[in-house]
Protein backbone atom coordinates (compact mmCIF):
# COMPACT_ATOMS: atom_id res chain seq x y z
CA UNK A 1 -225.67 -70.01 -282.24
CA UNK A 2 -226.46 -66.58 -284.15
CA UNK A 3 -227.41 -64.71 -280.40
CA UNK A 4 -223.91 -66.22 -278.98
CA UNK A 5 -221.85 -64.70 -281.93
CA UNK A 6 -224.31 -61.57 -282.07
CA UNK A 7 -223.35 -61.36 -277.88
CA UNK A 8 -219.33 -62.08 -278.49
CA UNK A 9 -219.25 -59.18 -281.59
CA UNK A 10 -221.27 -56.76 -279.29
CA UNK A 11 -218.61 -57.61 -276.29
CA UNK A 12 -215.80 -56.83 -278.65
CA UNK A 13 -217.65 -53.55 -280.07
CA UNK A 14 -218.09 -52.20 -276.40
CA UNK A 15 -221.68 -52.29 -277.17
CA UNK A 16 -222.10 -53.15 -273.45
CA UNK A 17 -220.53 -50.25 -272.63
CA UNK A 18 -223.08 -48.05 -274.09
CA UNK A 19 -226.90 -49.83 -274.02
CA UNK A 20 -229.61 -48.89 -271.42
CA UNK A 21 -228.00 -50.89 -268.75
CA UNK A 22 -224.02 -49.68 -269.07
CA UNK A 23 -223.94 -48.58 -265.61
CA UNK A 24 -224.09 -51.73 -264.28
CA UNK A 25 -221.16 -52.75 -266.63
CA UNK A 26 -219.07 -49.50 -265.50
CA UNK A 27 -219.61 -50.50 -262.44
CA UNK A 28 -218.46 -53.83 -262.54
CA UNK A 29 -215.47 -52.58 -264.75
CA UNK A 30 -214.15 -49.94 -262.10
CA UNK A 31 -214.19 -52.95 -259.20
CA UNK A 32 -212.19 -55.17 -261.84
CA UNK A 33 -210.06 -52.13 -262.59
CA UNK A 34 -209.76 -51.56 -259.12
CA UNK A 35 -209.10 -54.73 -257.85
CA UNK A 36 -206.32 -54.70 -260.49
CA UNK A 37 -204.49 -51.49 -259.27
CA UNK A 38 -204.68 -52.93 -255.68
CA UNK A 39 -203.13 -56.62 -256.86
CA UNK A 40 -200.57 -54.09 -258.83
CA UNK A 41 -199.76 -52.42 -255.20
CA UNK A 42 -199.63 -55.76 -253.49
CA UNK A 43 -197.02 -56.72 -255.36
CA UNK A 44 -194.74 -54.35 -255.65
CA UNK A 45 -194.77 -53.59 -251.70
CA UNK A 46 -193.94 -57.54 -251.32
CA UNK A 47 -190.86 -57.14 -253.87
CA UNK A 48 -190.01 -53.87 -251.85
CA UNK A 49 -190.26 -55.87 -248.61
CA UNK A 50 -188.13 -58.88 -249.61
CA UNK A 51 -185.38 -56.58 -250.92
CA UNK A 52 -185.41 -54.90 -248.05
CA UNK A 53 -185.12 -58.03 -246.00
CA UNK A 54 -182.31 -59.04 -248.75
CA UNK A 55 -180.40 -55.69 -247.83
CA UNK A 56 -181.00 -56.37 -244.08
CA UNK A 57 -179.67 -59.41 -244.01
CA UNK A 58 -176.03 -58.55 -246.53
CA UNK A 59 -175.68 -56.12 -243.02
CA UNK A 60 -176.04 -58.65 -240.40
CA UNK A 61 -173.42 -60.86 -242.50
CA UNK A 62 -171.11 -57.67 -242.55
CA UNK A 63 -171.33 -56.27 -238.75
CA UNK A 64 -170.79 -59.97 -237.55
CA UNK A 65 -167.95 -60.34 -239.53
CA UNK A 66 -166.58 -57.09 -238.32
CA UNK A 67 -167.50 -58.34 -234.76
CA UNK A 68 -165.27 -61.41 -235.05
CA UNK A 69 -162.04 -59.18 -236.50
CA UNK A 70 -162.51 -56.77 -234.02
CA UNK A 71 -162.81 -59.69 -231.07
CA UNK A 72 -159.92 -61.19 -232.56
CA UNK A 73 -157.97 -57.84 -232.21
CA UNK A 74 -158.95 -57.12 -229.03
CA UNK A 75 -157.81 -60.62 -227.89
CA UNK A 76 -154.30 -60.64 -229.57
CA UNK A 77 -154.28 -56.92 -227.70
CA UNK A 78 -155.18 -58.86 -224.71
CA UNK A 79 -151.93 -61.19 -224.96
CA UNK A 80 -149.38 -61.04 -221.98
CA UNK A 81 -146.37 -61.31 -224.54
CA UNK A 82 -147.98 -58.29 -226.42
CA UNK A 83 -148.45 -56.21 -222.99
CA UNK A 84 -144.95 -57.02 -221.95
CA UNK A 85 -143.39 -55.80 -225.52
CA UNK A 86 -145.59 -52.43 -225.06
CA UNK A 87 -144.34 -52.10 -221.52
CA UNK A 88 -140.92 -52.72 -222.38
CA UNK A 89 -141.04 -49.66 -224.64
CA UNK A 90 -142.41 -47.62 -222.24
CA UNK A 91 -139.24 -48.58 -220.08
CA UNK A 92 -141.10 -50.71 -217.92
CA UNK A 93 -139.77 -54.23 -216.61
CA UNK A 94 -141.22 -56.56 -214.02
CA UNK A 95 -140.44 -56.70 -210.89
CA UNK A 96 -136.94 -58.52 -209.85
CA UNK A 97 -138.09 -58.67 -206.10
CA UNK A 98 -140.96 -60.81 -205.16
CA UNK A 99 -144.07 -59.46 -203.54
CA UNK A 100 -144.24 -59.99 -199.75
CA UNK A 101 -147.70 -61.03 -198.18
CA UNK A 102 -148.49 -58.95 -195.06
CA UNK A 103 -150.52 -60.71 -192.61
CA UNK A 104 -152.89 -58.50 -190.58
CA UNK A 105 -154.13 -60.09 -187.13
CA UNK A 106 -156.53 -58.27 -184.89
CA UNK A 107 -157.80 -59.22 -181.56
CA UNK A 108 -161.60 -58.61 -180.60
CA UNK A 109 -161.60 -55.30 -178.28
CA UNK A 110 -163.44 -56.24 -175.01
């Protein structure tokens, strides 16, 4: 029981930092401190990545919105009533005589 405590108080002194064999332990410490730093990055570039994605996708919601206004004013643009009322100020009216259909015959030259 005495070498467990005597182990745990030299852990918490750093004595294991220090003794004959502390470049093992430094070492071992850089990987950990390493690995930690790496974890660190890891998870920042995944928050980065799904805010990104977040901000991505607010834009898709907003240009197809704007796609559906602007289709809708393109089709009320599109109207005949609408096209007859900008004609009309223009000075424009239909037609009062109706078209006439010209019939073109030909006969095979021999």
């Amino acid at each position: 029981m005495a070498n467990i405590k005597k182990n745990i108080y030299d852990v918490l002194k750093g004595n294991f930092l220090i003794n004959k064999n502390a470049l093992k332990n430094w070492r071992f410490l850089v990987f950990i401190v390493f690995l930690m730093l790496l974890m660190i990055s890891s998870s920042h570039y995944a928050d980065k990545q799904v805010l990104e994605m977040a901000k991505l996708d607010k834009e898709i919601k907003e240009l197809k919105a704007e796609f559906v206004d602007t289709r809708s004013v393109a089709m009320k643009i599109k109207l005949e009533s609408n096209i007859k009322n900008r004609v009309k100020e223009l000075g424009l009216a239909p037609s009062e005589n109706p078209a006439e259909i010209i019939k073109v015959t030909s006969k095979p030259i021999k």
